[in-house]
C-alpha atoms as a PDB file:
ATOM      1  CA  UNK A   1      88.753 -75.877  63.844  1.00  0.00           C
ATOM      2  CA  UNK A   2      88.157 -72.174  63.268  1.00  0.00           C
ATOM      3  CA  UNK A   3      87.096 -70.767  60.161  1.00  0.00           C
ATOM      4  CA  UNK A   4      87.019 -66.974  59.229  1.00  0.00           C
ATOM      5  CA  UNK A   5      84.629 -66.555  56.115  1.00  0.00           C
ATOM      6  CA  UNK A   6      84.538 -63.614  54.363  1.00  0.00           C
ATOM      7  CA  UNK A   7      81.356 -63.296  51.936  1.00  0.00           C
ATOM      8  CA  UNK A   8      80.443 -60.374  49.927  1.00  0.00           C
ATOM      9  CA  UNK A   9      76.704 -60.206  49.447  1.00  0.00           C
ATOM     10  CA  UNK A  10      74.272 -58.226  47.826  1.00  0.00           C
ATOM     11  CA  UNK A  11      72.946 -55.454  50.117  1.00  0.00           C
ATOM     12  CA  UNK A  12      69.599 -56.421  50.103  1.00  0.00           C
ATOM     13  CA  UNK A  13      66.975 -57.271  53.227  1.00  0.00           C
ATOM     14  CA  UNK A  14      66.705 -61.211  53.621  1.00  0.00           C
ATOM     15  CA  UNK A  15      70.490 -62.217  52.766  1.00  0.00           C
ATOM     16  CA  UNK A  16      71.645 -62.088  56.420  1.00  0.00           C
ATOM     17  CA  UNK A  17      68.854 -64.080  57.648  1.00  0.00           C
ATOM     18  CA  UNK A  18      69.542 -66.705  54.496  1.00  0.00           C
ATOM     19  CA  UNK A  19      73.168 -67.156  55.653  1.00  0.00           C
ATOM     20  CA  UNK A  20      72.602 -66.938  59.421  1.00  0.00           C
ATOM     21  CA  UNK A  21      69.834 -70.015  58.014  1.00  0.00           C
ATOM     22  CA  UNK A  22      72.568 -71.980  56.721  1.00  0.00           C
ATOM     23  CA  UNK A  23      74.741 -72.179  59.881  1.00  0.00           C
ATOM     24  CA  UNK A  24      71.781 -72.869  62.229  1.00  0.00           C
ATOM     25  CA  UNK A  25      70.301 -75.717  59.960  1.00  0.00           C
ATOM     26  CA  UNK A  26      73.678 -77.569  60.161  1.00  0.00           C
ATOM     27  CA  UNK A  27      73.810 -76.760  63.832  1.00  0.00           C
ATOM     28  CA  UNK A  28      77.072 -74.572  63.428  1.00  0.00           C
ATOM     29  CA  UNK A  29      77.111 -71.420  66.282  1.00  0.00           C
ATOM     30  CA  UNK A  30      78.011 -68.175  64.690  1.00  0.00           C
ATOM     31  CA  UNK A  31      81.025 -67.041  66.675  1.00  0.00           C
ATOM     32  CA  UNK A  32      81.257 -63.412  65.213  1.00  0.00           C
ATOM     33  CA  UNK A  33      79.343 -61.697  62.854  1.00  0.00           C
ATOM     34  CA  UNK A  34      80.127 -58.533  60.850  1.00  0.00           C
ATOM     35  CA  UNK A  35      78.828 -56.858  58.327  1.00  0.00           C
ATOM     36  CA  UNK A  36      78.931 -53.850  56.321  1.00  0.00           C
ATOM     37  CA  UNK A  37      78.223 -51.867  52.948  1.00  0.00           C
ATOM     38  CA  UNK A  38      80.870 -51.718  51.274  1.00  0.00           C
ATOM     39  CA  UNK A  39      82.685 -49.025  48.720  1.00  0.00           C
ATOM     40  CA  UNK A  40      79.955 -50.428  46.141  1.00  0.00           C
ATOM     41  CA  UNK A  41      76.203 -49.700  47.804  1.00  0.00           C
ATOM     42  CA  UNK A  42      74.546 -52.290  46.600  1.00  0.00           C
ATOM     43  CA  UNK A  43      77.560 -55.197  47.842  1.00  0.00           C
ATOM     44  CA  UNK A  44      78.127 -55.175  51.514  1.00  0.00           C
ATOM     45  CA  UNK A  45      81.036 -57.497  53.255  1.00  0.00           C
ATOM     46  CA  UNK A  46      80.341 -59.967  55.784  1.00  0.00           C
ATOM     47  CA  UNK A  47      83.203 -61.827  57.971  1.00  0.00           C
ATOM     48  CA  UNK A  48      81.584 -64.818  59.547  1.00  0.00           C
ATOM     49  CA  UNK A  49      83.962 -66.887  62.529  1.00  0.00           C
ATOM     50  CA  UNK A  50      83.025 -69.701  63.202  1.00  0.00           C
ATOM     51  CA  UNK A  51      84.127 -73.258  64.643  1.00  0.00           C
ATOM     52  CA  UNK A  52      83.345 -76.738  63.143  1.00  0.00           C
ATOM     53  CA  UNK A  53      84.334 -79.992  61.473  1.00  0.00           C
ATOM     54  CA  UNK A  54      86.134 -79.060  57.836  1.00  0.00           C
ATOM     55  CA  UNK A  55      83.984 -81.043  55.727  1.00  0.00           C
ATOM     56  CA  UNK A  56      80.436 -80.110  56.908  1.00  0.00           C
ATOM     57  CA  UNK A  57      82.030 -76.039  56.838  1.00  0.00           C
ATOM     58  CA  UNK A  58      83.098 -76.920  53.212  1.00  0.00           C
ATOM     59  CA  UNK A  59      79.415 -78.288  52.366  1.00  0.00           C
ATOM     60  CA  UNK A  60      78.072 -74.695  53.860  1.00  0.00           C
ATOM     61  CA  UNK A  61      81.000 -72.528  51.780  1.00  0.00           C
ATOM     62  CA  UNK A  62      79.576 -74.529  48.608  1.00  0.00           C
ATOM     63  CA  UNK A  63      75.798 -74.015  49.488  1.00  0.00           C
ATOM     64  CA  UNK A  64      76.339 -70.316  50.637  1.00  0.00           C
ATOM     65  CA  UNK A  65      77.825 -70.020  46.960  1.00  0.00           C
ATOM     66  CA  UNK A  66      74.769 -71.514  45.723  1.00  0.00           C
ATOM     67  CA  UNK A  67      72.321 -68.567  46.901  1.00  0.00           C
ATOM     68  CA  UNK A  68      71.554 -66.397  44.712  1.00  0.00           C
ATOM     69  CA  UNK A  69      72.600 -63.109  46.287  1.00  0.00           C
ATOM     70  CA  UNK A  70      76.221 -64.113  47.144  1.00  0.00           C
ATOM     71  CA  UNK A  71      78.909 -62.773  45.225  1.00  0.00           C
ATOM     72  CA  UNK A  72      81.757 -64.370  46.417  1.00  0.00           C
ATOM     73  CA  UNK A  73      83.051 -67.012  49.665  1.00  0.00           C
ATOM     74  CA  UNK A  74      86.280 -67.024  51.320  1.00  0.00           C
ATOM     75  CA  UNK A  75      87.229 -69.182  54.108  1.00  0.00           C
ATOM     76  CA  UNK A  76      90.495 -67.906  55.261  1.00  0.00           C
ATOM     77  CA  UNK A  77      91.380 -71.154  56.613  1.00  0.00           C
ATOM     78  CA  UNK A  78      94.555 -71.901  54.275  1.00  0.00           C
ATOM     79  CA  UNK A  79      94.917 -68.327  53.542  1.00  0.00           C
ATOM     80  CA  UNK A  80      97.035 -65.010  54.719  1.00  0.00           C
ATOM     81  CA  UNK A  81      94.607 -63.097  55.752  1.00  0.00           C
ATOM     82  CA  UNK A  82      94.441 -59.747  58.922  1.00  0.00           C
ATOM     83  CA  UNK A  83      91.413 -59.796  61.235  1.00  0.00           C
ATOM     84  CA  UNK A  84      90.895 -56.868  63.900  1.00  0.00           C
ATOM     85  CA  UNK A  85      87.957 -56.564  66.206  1.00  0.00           C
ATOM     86  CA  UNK A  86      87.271 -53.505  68.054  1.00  0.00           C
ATOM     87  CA  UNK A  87      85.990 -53.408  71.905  1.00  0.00           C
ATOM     88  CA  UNK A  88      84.605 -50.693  74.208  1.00  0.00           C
ATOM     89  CA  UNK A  89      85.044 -51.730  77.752  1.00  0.00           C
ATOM     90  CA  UNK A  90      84.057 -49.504  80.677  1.00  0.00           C
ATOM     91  CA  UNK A  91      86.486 -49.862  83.785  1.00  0.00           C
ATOM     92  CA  UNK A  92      85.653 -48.380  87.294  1.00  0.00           C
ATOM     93  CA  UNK A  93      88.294 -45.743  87.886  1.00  0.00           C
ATOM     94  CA  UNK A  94      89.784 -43.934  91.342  1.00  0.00           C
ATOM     95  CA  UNK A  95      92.420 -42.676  92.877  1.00  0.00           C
ATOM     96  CA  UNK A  96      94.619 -45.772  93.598  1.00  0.00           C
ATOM     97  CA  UNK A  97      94.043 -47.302  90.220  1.00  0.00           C
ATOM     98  CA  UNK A  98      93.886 -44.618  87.452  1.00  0.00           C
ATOM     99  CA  UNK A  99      98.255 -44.797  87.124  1.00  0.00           C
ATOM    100  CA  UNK A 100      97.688 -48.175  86.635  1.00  0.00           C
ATOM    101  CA  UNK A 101      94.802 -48.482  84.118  1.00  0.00           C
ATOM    102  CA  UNK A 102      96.619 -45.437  82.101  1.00  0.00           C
ATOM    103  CA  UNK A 103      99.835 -47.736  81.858  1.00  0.00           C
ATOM    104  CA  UNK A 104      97.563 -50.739  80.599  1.00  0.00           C
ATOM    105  CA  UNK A 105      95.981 -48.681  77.898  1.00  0.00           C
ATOM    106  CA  UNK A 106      98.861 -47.274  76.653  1.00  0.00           C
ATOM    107  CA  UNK A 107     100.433 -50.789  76.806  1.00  0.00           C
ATOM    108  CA  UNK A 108      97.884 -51.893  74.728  1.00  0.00           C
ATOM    109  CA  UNK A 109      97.944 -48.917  72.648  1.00  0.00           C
ATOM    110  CA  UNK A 110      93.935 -48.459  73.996  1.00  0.00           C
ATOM    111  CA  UNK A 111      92.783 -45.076  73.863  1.00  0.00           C
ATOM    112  CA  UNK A 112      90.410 -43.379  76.231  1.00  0.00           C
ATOM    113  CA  UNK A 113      87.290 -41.943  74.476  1.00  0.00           C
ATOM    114  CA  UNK A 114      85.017 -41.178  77.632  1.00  0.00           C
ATOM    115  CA  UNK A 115      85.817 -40.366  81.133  1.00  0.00           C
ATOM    116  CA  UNK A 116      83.085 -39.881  84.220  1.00  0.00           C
ATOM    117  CA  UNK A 117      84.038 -39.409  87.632  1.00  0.00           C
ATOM    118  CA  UNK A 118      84.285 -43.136  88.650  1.00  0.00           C
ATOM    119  CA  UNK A 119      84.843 -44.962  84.953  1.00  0.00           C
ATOM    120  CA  UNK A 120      86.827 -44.709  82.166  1.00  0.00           C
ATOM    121  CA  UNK A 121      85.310 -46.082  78.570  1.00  0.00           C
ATOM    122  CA  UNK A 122      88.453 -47.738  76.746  1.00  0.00           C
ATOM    123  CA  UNK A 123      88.825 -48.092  72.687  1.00  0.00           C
ATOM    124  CA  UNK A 124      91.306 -50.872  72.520  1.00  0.00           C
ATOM    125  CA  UNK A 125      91.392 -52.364  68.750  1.00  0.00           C
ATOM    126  CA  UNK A 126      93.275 -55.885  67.551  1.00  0.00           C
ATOM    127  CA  UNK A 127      92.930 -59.338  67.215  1.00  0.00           C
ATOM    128  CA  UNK A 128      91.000 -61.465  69.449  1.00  0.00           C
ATOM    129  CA  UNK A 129      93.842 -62.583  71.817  1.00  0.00           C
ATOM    130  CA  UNK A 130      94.807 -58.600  72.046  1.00  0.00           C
ATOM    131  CA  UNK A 131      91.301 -57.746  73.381  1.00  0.00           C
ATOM    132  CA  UNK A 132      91.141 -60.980  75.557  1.00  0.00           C
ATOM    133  CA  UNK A 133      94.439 -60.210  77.140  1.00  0.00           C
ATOM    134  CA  UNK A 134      93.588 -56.612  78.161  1.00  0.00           C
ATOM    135  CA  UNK A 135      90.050 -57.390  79.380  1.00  0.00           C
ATOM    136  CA  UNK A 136      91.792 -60.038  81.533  1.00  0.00           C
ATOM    137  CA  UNK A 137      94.054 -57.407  83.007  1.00  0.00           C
ATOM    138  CA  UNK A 138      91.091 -55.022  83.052  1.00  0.00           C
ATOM    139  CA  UNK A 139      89.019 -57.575  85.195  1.00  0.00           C
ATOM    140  CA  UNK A 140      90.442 -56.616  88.941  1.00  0.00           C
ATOM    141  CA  UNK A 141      89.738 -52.833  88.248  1.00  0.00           C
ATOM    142  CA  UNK A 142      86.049 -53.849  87.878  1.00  0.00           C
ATOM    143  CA  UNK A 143      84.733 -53.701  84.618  1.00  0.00           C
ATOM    144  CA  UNK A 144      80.916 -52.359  84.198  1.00  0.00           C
ATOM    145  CA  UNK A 145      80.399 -53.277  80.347  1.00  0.00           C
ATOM    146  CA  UNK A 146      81.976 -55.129  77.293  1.00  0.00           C
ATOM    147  CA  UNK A 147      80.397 -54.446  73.974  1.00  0.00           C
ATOM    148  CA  UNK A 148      82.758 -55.904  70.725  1.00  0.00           C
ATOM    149  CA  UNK A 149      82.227 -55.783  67.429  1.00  0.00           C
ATOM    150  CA  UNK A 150      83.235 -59.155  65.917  1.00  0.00           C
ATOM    151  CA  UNK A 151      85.922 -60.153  63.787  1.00  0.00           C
ATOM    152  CA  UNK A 152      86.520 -57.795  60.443  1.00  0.00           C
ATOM    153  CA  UNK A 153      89.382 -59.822  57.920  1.00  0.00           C
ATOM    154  CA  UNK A 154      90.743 -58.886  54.677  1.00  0.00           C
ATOM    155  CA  UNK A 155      93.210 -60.755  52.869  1.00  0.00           C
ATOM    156  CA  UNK A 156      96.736 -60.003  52.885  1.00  0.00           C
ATOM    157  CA  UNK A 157      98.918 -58.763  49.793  1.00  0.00           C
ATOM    158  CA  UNK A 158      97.897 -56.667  46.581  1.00  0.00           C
ATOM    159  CA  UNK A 159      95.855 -59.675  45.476  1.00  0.00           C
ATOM    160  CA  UNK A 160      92.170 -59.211  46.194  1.00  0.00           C
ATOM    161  CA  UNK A 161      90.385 -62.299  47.478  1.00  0.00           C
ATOM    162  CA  UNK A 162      87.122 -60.849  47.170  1.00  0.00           C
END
């Protein structure tokens, strides 16, 4: 099952590494990995996605709530929650396809932030079937590069979860 966690940390050096410890040693892959400083300097934001057995990802919520620079765990599992990811992809580009790659970006609502004679680099931001459907589309233009950033979430509502 998949399991966005969102975990606010202290901003220190060696926290990262100490969670990133915790899902190795229990032999859980680290789908996605984000993090960031947030409003507060010294308390950045992680998002974590992962994919693993309930129980064992409940034993690693409880542990990662053990160390002593977390502030606070969330697993968004039985929660309301939005999660965007942004990608940069950079699609060949001529004559006979621009029309057509212009029509899937604005589909998409993708914006174009770089253009060269034979590519186009493409913002497109959303969830991860949004950027999975447009890099599938994007595929028999002939993409030269992905880069992503991983899976941001927040909870939904006035209510703050973390």
């Amino acid at each position: 099952m998949r399991h966005t966690l969102s975990i606010l940390v202290e901003n220190k050096s060696g926290v990262l590494s100490r969670v990133a410890g915790l899902f190795s040693g229990r032999g859980f892959n680290i789908e996605s990995l984000s993090v960031a400083e947030t409003i507060d300097p010294m308390v950045s934001h992680m998002t974590i996605v992962t994919r693993g057995n309930d129980q064992i990802l409940e034993q690693i919520t409880k542990q990662l709530n053990k160390l002593i620079n977390i502030i606070k765990v969330v697993d968004f599992i039985n929660g309301d929650f939005v999660d965007r990811e942004i990608a940069l992809v950079k699609v060949s580009v001529n004559d006979s396809n621009r029309s057509e790659l212009l029509s899937i970006i604005d589909i998409f609502r993708g914006k174009v932030v770089d253009i060269s004679l034979d590519s186009y680099v493409i913002e497109i931001t959303g969830d991860e079937d949004k950027i999975k459907a447009i890099i599938t589309l994007l595929k028999p233009m002939g993409i030269k590069e992905v880069t992503r950033t991983g899976t941001v979430a927040m909870s939904r509502g006035s209510k703050t979860k973390n």
